[in-house]
Protein backbone atom coordinates (compact mmCIF):
# COMPACT_ATOMS: atom_id res chain seq x y z
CA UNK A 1 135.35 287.26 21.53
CA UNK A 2 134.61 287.06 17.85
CA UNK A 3 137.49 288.44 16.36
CA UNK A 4 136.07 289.73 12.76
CA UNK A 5 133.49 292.40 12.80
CA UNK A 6 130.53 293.22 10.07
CA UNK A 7 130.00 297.15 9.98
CA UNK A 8 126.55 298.75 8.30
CA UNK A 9 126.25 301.96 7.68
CA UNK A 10 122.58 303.08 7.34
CA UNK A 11 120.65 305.99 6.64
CA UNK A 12 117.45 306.93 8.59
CA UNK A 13 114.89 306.37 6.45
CA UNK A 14 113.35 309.85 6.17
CA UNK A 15 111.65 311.41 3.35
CA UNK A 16 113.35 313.69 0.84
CA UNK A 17 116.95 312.24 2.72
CA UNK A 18 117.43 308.90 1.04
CA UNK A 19 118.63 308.65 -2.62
CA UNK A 20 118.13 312.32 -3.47
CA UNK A 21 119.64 311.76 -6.73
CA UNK A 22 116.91 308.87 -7.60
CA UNK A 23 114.38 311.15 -6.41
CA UNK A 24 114.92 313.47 -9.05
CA UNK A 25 112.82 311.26 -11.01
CA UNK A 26 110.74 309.18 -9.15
CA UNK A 27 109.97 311.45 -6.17
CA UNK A 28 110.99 311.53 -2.79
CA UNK A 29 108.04 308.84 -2.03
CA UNK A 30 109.81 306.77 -4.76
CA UNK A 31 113.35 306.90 -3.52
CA UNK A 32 111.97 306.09 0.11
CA UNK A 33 110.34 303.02 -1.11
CA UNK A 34 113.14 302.00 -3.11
CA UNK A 35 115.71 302.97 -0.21
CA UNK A 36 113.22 300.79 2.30
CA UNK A 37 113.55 297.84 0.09
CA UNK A 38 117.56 298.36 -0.25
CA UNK A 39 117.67 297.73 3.38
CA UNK A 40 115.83 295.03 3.81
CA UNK A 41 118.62 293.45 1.10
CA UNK A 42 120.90 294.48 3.10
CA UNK A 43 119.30 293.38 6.37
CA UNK A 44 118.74 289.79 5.06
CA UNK A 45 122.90 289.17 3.45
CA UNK A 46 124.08 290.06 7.73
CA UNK A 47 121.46 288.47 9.09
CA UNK A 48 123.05 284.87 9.59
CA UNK A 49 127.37 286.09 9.52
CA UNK A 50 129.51 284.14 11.65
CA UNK A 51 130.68 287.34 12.93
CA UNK A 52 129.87 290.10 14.90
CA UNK A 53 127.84 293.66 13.53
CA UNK A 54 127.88 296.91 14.45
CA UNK A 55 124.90 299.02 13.00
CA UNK A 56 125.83 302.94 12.66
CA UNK A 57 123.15 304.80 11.44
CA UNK A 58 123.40 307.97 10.18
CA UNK A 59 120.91 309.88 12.75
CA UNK A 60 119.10 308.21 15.27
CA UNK A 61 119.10 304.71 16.37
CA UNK A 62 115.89 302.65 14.72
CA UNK A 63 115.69 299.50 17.63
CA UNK A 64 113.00 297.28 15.22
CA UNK A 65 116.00 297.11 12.45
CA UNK A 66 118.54 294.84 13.11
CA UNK A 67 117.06 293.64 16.33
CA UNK A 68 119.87 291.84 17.89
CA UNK A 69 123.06 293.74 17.09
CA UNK A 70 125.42 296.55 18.69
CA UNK A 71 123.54 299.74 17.08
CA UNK A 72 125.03 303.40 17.33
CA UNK A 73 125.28 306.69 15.22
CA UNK A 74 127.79 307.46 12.48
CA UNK A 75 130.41 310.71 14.16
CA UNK A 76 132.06 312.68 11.65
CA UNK A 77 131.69 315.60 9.34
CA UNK A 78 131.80 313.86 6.13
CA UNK A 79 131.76 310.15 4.77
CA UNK A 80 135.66 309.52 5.15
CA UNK A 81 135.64 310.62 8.92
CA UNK A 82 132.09 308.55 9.41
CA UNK A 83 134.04 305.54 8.32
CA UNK A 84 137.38 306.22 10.21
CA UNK A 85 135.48 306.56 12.88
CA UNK A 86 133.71 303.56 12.66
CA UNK A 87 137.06 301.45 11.81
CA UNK A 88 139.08 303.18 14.44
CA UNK A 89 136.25 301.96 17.24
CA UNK A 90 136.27 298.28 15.87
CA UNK A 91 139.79 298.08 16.03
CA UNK A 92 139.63 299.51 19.22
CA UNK A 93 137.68 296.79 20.40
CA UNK A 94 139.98 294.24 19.54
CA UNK A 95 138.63 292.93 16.47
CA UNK A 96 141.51 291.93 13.59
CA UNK A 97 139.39 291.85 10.39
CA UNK A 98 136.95 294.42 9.82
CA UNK A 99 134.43 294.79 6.91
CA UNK A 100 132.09 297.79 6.48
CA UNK A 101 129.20 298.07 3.62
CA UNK A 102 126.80 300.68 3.12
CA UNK A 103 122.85 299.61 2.68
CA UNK A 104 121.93 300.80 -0.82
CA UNK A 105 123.10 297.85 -2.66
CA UNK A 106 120.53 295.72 -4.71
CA UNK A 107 122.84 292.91 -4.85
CA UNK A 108 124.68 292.31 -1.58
CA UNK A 109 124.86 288.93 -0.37
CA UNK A 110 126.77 287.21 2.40
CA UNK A 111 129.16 285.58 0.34
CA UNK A 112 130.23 289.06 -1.33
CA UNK A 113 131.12 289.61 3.05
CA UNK A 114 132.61 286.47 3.89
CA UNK A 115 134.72 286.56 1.12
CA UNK A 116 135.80 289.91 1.85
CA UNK A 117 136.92 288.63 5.03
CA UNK A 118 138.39 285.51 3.80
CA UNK A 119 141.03 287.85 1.70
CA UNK A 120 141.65 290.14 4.65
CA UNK A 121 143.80 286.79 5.93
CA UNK A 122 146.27 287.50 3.44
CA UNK A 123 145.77 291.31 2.30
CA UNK A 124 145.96 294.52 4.59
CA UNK A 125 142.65 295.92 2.54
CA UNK A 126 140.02 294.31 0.45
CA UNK A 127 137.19 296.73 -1.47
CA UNK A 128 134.06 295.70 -3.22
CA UNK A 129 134.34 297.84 -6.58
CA UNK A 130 131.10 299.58 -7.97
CA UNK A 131 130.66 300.10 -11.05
CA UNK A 132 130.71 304.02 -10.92
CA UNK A 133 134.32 304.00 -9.69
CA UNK A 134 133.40 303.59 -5.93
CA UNK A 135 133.18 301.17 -3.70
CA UNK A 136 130.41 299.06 -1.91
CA UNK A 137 132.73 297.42 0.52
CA UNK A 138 136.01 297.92 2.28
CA UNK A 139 137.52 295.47 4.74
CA UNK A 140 141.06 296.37 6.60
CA UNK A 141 143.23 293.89 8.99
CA UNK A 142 145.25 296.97 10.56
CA UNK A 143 144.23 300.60 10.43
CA UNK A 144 145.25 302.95 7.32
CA UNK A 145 143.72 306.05 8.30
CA UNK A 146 144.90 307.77 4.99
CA UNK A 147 142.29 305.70 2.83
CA UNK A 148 140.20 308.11 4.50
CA UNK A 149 141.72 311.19 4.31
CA UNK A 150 141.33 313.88 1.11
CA UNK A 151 139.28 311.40 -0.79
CA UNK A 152 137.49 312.24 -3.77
CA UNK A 153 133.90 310.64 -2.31
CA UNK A 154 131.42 310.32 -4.51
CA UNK A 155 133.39 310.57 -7.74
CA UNK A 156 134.07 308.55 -10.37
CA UNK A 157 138.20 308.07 -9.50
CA UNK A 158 137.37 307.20 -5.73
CA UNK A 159 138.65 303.90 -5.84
CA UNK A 160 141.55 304.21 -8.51
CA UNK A 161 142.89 306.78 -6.44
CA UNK A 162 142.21 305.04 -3.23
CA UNK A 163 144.49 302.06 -4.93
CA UNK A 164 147.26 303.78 -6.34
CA UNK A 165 147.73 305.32 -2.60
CA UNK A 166 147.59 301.69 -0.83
CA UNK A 167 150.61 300.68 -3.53
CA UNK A 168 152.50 303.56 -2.70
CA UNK A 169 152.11 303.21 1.09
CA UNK A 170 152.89 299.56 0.30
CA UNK A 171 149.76 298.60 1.85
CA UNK A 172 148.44 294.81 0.32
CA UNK A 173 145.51 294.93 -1.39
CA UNK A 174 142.73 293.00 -2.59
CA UNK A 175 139.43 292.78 -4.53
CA UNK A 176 136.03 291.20 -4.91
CA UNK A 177 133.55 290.80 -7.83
CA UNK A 178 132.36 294.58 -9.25
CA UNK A 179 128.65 295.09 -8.10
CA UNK A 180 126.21 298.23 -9.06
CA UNK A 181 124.28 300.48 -6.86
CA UNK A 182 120.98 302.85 -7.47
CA UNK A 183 121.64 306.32 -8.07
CA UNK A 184 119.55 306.58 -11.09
CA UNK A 185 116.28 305.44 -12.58
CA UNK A 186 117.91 304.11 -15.31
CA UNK A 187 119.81 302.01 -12.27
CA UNK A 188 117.10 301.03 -10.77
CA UNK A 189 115.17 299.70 -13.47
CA UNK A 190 118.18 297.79 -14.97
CA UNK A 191 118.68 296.20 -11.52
CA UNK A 192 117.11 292.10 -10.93
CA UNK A 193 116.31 293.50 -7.58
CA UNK A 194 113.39 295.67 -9.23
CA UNK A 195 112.36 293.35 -12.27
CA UNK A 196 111.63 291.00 -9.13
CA UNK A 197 110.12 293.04 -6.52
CA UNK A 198 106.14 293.69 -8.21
CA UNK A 199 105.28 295.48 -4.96
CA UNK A 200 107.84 298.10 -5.55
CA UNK A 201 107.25 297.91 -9.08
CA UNK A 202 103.28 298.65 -8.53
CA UNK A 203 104.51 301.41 -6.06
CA UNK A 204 106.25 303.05 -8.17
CA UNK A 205 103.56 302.64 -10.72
CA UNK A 206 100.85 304.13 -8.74
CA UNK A 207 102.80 307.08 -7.90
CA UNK A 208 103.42 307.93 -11.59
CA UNK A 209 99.76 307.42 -12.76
């Protein structure tokens, strides 16, 4: 058995679910096309990991994405008992090094994963760092279920706090190169991943004309 394990946390691709915030501007049509493309990113940087994945979406399994991995829902009532979840079944399993992402990110790549894993060899936790205060990634070699617990998600201190609680557990720690995700138009036009995608570009045109 592979021992490290890729974990993807998607949403179901639904109208007027997917980046609500970037819909404020753009629409709900807008933020599904954008949130359509965001997976396919995401799809492409785990498509050819030396490890195993495990796809949780957040509703319903979709069978055409991801084709050829494990697939199952996300269980919990709120992000930090999703994840939990997710980690506590992995380790479960008998995996040792465990990354999980989310699917909104314009620039994920594989090396941002496999590097992630390559630190969890010498550090208890790794995280991806957004540039909002989040994260994009977290990878754990053992299980801290506290990194979970009475979190601040979705704010601006999420990860600062996260930190300062791994050094006071004495929990090792490491981190990878600060990426940005879309919650805002001004995000998403900033982003390569939009100056290079014309179709959504012309998408987004047409439904602003």
């Amino acid at each position: 058995m592979n021992k490290t394990l890729v974990i993807v946390f998607v949403k179901n691709i639904k109208l007027g679910k997917v980046k609500t915030r970037l819909a404020k501007t753009i629409g709900n049509q807008g933020a599904f096309n954008v949130y359509s493309e965001l997976v396919k990113v995401t799809e492409k940087a785990t498509k050819n990991l030396n490890c195993d994945k495990h796809i949780y979406f957040s509703e319903a399994i979709v069978e055409n994405q991801w084709p050829n991995d494990y697939k199952t829902v996300q269980q919990g009532a709120n992000l930090g008992e999703r994840m939990k979840n997710a980690f506590k079944n992995g380790f479960n399993a008998g995996y040792q090094r465990i990354i999980l992402i989310g699917s909104d990110l314009p620039d994920i790549k594989s090396t941002h994963i496999n590097a992630g894993l390559e630190k969890l060899k010498q550090s208890s936790a790794v995280f991806g760092p957004a540039q909002d205060g989040g994260y994009y990634l977290i990878g754990l070699s053992k299980m801290q279920e506290f990194i979970f617990e009475n979190k601040p998600w979705s704010q601006e201190h999420l990860l600062k706090e996260t930190l300062n609680e791994l050094t006071k557990n004495k929990v090792t720690f490491s981190t990878l190169e600060v990426l940005n995700d879309i919650d805002t138009f001004e995000d998403l036009i900033a982003s390569s991943f939009y100056k290079n995608n014309i179709k959504l570009q012309e998408k987004i045109k047409q439904l602003h004309d």
